[in-house]
Protein backbone atom coordinates (compact mmCIF):
# COMPACT_ATOMS: atom_id res chain seq x y z
CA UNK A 1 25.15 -41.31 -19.10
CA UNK A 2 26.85 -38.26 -17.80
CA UNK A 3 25.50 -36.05 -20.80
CA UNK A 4 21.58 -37.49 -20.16
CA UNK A 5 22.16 -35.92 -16.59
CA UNK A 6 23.57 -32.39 -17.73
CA UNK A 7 20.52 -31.84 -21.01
CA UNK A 8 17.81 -30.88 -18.64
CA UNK A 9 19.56 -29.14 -16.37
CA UNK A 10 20.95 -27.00 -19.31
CA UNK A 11 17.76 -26.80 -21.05
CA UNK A 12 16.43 -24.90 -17.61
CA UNK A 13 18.97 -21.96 -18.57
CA UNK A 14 18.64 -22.54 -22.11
CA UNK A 15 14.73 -22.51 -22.42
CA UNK A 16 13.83 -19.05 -20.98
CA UNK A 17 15.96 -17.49 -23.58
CA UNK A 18 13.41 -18.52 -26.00
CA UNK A 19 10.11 -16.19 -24.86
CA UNK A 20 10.00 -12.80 -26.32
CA UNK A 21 11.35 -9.77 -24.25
CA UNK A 22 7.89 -7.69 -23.11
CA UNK A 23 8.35 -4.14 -23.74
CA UNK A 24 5.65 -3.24 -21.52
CA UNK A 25 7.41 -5.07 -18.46
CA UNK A 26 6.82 -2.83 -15.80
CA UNK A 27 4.21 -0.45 -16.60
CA UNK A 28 1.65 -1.53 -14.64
CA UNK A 29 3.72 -0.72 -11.10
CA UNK A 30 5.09 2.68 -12.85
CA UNK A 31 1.44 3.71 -13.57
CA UNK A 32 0.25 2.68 -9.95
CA UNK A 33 3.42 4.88 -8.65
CA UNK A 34 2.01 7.64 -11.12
CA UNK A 35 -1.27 6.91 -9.85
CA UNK A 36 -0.25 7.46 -5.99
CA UNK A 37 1.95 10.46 -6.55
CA UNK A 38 -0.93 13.79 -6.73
CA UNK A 39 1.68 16.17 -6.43
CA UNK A 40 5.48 15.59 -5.62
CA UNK A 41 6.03 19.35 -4.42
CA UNK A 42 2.87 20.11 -3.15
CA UNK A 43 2.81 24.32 -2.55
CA UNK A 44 2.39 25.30 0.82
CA UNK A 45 -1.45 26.32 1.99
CA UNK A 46 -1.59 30.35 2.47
CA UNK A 47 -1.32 31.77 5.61
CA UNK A 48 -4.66 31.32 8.07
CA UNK A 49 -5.80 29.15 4.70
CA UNK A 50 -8.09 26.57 6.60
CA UNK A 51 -6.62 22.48 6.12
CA UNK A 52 -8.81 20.77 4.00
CA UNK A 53 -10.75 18.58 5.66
CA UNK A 54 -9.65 19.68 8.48
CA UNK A 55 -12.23 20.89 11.98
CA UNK A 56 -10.29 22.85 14.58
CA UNK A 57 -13.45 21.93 17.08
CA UNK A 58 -13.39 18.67 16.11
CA UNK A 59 -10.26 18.28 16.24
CA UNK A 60 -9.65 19.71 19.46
CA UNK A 61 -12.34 17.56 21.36
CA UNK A 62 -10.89 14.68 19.96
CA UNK A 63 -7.60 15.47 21.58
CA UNK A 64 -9.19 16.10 24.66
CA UNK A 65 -11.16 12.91 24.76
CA UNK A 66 -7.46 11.06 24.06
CA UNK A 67 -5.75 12.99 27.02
CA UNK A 68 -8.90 12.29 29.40
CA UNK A 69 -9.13 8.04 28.32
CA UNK A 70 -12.82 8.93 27.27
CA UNK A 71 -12.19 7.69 23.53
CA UNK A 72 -15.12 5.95 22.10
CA UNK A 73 -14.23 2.16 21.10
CA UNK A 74 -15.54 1.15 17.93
CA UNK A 75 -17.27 -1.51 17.45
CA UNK A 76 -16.21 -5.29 16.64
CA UNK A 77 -16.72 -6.38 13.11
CA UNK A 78 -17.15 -9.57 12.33
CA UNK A 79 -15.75 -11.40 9.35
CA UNK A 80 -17.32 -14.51 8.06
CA UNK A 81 -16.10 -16.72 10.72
CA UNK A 82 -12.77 -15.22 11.29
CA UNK A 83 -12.20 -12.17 14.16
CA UNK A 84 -11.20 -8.69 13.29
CA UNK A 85 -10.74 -7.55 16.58
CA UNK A 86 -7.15 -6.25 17.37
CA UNK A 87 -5.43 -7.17 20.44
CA UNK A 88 -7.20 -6.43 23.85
């Protein structure tokens, strides 16, 4: 009676043993790390060397309209049914 109890609860350690050991386990997260890394040690832009994508105006007015409460709200999506509208 005893052993009837202790089979399947030893075939549950016993039974994964069984499957074949992938090689490839993992490669899909180390190519998405890959994927996300552009360059580890980026070099540093030259000096006066305008950002990329970068707009000093742009940038600047956009600052100002922050300091002064004058930012633009965008508006609500909607989402089949469900909100997207962050907290109020």
């Amino acid at each position: 009676m005893r052993l009837r109890r202790l089979l399947p609860a030893l075939g549950l350690f016993v039974l994964p043993a069984c499957t074949p050991v992938d090689v490839g386990f993992g490669d899909a997260q180390r190519w998405d790390m890959a994927q996300q890394t552009a360059n580890p040690e980026p070099a540093p832009p030259a000096e006066g060397a305008p950002m990329e994508g970068g707009n000093g105006v742009k940038g600047d007015s956009a600052v100002g309209n922050y300091e002064k409460g004058t930012v633009k709200q965008p508006t609500p999506l909607s989402g089949g049914g469900a909100t997207t509208q962050g907290p109020q």
